[in-house]
PDB file of N, CA and C in Angstrom:
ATOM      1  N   UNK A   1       0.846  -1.189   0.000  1.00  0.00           N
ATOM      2  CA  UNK A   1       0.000   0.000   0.000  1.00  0.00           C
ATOM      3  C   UNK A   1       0.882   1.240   0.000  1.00  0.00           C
ATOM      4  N   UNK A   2       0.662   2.386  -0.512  1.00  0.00           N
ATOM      5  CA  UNK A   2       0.400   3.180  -0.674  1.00  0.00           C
ATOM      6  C   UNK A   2       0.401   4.844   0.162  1.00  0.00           C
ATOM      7  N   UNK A   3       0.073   4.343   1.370  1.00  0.00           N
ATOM      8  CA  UNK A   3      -0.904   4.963   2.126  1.00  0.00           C
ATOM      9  C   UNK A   3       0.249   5.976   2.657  1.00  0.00           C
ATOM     10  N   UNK A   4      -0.095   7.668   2.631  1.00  0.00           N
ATOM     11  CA  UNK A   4       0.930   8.194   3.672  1.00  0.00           C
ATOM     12  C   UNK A   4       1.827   8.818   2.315  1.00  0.00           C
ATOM     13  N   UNK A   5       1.366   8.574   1.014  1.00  0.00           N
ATOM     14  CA  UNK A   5       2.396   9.215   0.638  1.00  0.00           C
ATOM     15  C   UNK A   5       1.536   9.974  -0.760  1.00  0.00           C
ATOM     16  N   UNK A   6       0.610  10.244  -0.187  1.00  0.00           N
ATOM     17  CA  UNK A   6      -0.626  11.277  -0.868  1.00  0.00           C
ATOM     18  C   UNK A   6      -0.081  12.736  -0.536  1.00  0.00           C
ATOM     19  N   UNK A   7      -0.628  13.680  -1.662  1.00  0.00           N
ATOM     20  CA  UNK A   7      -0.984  14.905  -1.508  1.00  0.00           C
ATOM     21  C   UNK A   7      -1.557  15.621  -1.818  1.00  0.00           C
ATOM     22  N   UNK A   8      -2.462  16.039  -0.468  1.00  0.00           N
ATOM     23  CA  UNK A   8      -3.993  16.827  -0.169  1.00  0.00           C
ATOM     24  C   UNK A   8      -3.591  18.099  -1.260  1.00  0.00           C
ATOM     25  N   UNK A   9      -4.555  18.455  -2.182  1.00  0.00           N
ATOM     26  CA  UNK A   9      -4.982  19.564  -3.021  1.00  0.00           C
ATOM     27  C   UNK A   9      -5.515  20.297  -2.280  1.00  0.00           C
ATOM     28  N   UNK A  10      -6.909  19.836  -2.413  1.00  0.00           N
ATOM     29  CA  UNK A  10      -8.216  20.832  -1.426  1.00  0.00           C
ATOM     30  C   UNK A  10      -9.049  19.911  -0.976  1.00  0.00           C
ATOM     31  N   UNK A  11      -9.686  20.301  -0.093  1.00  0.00           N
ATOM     32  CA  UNK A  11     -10.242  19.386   0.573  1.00  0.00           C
ATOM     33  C   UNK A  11     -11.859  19.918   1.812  1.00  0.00           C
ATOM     34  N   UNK A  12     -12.967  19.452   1.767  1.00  0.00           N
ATOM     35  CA  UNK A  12     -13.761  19.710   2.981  1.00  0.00           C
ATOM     36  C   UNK A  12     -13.975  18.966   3.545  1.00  0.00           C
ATOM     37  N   UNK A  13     -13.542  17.201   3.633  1.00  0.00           N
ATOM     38  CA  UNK A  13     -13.568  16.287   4.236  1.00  0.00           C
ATOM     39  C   UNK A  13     -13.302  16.471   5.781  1.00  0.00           C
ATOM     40  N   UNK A  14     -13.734  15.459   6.574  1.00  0.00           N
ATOM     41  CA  UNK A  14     -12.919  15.494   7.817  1.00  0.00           C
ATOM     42  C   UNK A  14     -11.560  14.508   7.426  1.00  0.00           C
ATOM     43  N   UNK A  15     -10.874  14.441   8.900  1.00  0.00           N
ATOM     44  CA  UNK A  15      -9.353  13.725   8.533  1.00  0.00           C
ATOM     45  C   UNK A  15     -10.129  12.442   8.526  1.00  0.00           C
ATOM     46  N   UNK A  16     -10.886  11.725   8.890  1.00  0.00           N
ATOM     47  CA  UNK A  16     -11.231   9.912   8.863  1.00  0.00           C
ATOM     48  C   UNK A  16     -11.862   9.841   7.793  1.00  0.00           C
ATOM     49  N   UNK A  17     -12.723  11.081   6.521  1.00  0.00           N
ATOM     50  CA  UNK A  17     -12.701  10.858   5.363  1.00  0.00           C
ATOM     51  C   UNK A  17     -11.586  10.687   4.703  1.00  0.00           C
ATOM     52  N   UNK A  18     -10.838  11.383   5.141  1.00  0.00           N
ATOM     53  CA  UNK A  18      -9.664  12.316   3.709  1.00  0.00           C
ATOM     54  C   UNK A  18      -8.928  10.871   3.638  1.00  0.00           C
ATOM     55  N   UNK A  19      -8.429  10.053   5.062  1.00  0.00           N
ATOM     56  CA  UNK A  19      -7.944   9.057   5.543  1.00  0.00           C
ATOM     57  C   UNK A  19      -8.437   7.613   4.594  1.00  0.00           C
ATOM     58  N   UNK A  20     -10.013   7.448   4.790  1.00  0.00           N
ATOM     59  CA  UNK A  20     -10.044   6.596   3.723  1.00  0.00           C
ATOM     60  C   UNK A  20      -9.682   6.842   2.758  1.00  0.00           C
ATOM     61  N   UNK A  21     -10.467   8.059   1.808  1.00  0.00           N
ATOM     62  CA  UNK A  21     -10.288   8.293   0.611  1.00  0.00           C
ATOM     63  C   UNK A  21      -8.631   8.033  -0.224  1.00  0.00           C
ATOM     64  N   UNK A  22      -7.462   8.417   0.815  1.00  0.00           N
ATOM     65  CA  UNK A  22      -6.662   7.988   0.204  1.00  0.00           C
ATOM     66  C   UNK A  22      -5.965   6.046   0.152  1.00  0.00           C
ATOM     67  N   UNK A  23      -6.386   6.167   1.471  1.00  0.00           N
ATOM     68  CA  UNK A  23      -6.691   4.597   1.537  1.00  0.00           C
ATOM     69  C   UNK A  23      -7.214   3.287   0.609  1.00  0.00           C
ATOM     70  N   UNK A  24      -8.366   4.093   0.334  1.00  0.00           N
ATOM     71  CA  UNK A  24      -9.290   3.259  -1.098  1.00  0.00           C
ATOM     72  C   UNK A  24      -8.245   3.676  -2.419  1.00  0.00           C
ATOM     73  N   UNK A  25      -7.891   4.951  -2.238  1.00  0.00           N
ATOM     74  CA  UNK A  25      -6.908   4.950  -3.808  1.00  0.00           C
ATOM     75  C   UNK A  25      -5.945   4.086  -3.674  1.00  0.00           C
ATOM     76  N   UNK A  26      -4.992   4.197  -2.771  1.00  0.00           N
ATOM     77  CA  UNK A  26      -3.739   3.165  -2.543  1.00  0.00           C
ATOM     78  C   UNK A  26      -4.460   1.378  -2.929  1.00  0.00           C
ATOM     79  N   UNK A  27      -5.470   1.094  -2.187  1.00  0.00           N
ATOM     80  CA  UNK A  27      -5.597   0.088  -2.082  1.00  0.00           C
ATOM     81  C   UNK A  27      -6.217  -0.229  -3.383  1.00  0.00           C
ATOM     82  N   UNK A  28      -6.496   0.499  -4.455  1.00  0.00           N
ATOM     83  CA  UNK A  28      -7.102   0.415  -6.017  1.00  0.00           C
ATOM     84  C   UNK A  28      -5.814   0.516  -6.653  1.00  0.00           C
ATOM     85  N   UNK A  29      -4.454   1.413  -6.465  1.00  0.00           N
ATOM     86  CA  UNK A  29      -3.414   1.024  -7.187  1.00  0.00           C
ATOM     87  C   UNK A  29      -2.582  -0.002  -6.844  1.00  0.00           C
ATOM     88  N   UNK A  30      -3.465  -0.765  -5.882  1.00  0.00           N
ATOM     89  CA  UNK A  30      -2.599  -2.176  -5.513  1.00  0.00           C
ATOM     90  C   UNK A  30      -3.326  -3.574  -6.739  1.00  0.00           C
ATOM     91  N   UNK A  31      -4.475  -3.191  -6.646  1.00  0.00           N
ATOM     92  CA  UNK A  31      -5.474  -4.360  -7.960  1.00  0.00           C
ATOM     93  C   UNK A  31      -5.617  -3.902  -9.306  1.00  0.00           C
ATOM     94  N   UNK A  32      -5.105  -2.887  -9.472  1.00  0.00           N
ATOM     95  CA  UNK A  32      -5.467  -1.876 -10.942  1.00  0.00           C
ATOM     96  C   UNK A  32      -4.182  -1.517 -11.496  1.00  0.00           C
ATOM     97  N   UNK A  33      -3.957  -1.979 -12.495  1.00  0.00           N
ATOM     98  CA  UNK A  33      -2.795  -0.974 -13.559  1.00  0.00           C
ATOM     99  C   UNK A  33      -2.845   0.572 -13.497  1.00  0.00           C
ATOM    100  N   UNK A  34      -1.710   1.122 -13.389  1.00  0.00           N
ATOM    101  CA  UNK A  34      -2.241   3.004 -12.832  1.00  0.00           C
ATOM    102  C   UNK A  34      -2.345   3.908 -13.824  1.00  0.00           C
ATOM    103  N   UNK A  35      -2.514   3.242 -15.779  1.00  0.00           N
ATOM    104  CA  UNK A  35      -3.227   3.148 -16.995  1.00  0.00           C
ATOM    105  C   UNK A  35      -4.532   3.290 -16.479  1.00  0.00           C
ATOM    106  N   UNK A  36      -5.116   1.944 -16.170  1.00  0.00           N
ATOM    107  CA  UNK A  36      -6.457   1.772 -16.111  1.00  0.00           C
ATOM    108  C   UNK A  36      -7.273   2.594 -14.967  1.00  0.00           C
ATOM    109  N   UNK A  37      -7.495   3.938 -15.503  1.00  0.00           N
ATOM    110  CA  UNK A  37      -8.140   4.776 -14.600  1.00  0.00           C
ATOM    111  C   UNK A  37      -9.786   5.298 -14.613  1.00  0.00           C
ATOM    112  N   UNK A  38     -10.380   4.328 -15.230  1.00  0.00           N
ATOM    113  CA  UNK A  38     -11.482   3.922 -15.556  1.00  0.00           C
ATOM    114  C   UNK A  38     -12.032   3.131 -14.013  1.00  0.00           C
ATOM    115  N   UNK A  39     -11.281   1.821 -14.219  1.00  0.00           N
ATOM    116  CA  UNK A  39     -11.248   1.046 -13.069  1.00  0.00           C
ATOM    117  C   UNK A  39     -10.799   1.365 -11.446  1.00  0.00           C
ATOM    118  N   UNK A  40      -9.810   2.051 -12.028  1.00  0.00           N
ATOM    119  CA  UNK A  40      -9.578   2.867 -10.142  1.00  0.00           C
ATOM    120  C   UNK A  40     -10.541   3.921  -9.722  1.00  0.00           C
ATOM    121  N   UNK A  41     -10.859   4.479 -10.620  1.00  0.00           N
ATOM    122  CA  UNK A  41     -12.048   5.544 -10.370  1.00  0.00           C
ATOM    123  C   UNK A  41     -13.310   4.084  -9.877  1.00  0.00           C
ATOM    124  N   UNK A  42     -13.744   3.153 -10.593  1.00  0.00           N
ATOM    125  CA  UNK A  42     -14.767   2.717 -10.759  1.00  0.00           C
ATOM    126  C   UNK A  42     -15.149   2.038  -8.724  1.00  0.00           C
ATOM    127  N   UNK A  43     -14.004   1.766  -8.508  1.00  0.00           N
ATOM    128  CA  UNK A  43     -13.788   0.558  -7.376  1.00  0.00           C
ATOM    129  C   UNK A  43     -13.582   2.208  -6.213  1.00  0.00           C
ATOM    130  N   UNK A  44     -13.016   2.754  -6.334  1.00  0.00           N
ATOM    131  CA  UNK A  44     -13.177   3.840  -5.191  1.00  0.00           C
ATOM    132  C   UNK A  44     -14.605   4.120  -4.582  1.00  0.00           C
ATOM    133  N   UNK A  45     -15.266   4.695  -5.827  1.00  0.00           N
ATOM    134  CA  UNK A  45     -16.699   5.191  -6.107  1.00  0.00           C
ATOM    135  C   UNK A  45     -17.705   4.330  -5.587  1.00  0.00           C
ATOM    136  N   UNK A  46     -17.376   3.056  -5.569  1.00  0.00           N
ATOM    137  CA  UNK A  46     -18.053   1.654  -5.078  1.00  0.00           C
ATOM    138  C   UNK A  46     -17.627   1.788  -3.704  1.00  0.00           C
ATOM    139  N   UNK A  47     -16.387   1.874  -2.905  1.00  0.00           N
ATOM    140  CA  UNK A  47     -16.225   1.927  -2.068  1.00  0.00           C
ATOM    141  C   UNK A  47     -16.630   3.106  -1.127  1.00  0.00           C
ATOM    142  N   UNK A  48     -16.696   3.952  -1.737  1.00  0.00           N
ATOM    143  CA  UNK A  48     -17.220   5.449  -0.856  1.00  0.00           C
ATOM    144  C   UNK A  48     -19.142   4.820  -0.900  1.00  0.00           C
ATOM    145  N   UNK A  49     -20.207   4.403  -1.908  1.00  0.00           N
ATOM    146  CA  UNK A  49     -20.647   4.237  -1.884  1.00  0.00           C
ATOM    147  C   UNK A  49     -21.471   3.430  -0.685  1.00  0.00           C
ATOM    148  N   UNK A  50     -20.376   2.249  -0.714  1.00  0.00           N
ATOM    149  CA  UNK A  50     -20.288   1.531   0.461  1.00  0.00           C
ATOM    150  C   UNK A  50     -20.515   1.702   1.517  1.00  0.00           C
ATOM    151  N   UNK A  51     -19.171   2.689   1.841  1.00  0.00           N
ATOM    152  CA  UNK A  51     -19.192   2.905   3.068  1.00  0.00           C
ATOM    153  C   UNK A  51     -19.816   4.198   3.740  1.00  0.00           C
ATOM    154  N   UNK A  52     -20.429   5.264   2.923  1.00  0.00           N
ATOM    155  CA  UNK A  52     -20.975   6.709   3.147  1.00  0.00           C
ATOM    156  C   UNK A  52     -22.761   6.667   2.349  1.00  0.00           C
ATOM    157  N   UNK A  53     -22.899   5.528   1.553  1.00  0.00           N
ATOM    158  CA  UNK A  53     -24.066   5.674   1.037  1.00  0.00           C
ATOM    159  C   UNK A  53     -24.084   6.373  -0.528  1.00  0.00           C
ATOM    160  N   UNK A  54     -24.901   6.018  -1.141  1.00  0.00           N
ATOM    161  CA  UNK A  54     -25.205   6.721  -2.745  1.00  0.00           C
ATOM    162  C   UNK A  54     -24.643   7.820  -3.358  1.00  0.00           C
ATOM    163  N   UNK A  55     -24.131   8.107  -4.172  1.00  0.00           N
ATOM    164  CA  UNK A  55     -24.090   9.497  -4.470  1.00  0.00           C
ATOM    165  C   UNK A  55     -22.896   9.975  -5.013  1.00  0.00           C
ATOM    166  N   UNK A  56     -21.392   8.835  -4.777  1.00  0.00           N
ATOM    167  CA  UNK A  56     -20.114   9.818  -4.822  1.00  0.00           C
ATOM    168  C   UNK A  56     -19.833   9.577  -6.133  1.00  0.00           C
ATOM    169  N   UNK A  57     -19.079  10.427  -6.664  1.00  0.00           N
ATOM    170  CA  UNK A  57     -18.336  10.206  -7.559  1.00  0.00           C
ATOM    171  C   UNK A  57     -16.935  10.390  -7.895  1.00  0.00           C
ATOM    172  N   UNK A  58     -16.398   9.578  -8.410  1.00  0.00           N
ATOM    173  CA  UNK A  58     -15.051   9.525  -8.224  1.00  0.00           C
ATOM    174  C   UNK A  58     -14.031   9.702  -9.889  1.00  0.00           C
ATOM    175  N   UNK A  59     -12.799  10.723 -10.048  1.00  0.00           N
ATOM    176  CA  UNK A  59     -12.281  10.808 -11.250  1.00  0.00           C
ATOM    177  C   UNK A  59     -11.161  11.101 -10.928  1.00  0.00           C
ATOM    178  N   UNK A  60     -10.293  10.326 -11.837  1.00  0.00           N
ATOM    179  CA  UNK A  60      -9.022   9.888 -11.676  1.00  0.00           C
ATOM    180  C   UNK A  60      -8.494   9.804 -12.839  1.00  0.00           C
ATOM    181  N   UNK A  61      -7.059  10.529 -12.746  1.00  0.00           N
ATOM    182  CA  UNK A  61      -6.229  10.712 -14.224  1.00  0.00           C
ATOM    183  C   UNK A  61      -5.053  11.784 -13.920  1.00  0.00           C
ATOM    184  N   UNK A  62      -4.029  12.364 -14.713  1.00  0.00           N
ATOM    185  CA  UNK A  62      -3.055  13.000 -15.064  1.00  0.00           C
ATOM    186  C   UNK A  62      -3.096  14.230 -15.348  1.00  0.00           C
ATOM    187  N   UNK A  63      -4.575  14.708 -15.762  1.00  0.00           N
ATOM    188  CA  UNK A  63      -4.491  15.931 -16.586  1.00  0.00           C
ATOM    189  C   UNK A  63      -6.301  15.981 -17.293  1.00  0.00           C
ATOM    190  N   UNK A  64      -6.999  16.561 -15.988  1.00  0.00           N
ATOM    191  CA  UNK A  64      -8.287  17.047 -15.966  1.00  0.00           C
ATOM    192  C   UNK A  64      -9.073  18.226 -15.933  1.00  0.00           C
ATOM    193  N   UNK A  65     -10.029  18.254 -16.406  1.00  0.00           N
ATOM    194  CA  UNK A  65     -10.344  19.774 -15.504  1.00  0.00           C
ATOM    195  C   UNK A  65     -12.083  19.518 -15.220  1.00  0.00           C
ATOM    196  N   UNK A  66     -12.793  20.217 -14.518  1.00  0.00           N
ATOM    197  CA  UNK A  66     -14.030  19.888 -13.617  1.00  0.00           C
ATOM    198  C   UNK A  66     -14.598  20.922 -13.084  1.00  0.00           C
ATOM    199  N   UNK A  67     -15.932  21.133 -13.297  1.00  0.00           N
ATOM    200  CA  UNK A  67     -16.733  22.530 -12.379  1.00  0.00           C
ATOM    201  C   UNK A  67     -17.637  21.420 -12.129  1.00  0.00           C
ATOM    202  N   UNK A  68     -18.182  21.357 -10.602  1.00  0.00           N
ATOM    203  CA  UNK A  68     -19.329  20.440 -10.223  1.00  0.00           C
ATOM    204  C   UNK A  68     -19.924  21.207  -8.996  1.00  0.00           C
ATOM    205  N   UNK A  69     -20.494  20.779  -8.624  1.00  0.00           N
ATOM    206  CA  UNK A  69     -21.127  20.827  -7.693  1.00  0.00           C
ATOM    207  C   UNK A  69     -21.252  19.869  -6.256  1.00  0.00           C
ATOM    208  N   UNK A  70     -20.455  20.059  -4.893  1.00  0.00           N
ATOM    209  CA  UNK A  70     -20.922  18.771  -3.984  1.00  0.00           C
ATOM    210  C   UNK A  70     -21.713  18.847  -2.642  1.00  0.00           C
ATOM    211  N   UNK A  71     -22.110  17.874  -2.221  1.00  0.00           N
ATOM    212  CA  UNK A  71     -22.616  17.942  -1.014  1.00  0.00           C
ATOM    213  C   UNK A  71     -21.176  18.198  -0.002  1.00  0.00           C
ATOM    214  N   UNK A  72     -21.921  19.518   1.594  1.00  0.00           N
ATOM    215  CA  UNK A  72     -20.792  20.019   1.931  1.00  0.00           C
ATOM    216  C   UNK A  72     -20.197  18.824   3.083  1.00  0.00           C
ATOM    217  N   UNK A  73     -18.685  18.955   3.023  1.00  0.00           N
ATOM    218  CA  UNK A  73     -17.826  18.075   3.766  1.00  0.00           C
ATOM    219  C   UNK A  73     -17.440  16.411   3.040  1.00  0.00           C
ATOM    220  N   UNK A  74     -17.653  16.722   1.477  1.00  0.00           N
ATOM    221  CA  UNK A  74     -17.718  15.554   1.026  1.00  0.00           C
ATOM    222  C   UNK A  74     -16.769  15.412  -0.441  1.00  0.00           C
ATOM    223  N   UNK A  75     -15.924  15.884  -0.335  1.00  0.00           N
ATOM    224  CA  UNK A  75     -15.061  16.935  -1.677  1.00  0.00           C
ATOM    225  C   UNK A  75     -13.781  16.530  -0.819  1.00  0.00           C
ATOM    226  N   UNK A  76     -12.622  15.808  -2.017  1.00  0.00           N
ATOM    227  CA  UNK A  76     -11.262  15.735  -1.696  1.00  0.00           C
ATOM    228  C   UNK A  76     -10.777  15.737  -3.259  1.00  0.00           C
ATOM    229  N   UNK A  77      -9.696  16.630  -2.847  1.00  0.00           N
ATOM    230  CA  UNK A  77      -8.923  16.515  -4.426  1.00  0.00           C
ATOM    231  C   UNK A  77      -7.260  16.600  -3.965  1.00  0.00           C
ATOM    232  N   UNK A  78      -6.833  15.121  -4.892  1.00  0.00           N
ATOM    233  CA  UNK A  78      -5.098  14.535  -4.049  1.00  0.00           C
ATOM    234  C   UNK A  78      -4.482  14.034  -5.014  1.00  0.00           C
ATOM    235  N   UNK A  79      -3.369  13.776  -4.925  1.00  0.00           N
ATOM    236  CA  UNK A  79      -2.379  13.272  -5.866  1.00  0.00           C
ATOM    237  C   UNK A  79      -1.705  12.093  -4.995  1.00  0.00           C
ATOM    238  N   UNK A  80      -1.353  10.751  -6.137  1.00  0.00           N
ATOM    239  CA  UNK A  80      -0.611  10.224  -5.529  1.00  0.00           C
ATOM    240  C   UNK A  80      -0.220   8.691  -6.580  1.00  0.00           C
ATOM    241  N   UNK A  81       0.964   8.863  -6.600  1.00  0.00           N
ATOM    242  CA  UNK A  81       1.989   8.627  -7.881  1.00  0.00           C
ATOM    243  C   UNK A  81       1.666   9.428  -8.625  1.00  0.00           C
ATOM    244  N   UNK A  82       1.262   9.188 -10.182  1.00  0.00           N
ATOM    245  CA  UNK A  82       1.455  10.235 -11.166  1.00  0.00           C
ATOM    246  C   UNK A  82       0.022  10.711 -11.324  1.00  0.00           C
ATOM    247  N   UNK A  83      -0.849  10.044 -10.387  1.00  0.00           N
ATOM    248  CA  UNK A  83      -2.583   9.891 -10.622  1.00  0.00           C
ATOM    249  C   UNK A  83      -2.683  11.581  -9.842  1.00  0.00           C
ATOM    250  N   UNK A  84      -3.961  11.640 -10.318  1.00  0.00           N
ATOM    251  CA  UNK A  84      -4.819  12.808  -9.817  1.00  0.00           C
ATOM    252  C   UNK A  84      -6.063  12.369  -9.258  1.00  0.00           C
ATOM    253  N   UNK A  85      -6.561  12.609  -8.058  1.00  0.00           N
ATOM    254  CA  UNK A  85      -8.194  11.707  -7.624  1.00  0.00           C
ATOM    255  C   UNK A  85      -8.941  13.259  -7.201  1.00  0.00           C
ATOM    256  N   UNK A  86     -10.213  12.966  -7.632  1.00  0.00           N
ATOM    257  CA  UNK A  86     -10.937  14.076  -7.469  1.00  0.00           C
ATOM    258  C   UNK A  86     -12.036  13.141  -6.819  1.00  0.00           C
ATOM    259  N   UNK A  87     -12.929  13.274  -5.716  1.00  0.00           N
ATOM    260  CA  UNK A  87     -13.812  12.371  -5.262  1.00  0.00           C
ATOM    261  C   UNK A  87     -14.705  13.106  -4.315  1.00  0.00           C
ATOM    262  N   UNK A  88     -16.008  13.231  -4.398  1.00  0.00           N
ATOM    263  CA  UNK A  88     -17.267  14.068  -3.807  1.00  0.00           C
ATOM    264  C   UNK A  88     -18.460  13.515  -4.219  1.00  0.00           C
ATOM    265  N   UNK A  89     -19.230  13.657  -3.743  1.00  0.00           N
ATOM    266  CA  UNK A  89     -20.616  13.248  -3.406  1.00  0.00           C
ATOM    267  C   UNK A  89     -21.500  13.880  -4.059  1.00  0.00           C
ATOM    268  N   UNK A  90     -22.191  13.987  -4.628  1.00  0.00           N
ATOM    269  CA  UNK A  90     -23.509  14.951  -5.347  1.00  0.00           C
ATOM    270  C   UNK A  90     -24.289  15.059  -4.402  1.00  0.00           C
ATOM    271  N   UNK A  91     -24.939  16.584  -4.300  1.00  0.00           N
ATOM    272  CA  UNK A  91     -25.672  16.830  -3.629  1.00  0.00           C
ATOM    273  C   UNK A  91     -26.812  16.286  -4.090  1.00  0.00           C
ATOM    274  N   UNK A  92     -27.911  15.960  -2.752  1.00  0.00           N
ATOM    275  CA  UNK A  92     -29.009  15.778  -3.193  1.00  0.00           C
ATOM    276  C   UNK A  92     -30.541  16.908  -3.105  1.00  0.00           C
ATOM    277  N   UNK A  93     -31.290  16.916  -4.043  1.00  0.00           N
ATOM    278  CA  UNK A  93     -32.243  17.523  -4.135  1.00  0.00           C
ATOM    279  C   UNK A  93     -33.845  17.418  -3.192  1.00  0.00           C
TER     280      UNK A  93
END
């Protein structure tokens, strides 16, 4: 793993979010080629799902850009190897 050698962008998470969130990435570039960023996005997103309920979404890559919208305290954006993870929750209506 991985873990511990992330770096926080921006963030409104608490630390036991921010904590998984990089957690689930490490532990997705342990089963995933760090190419296949389809799949690391896919298995995070499942996992936040999991464990926080419906709603997150997760994007992952090198070289992105993004205007969204999230539910508040639920938004992390980190780096770690050459990846970029952007991961937040949609608000609900």
């Amino acid at each position: 793993m991985l873990e511990g050698k992330a770096t926080v962008k921006e963030t409104d998470m608490s630390e036991k979010m921010q904590s998984h969130a990089m957690a689930s990435a490490s532990h997705a570039l342990d089963l995933f080629d760090v190419s296949d960023s389809l799949s690391l996005a896919a298995h995070i997103k499942k996992d936040f799902d999991r464990a926080y309920g419906s709603g997150w979404q997760c994007v992952v890559g090198s070289n992105f850009g993004c205007f969204f919208t999230h539910s508040k305290g639920s938004f992390i954006y980190f780096s770690l190897e050459t990846l970029n993870f952007l991961i937040f929750k949609s608000p609900s209506n």
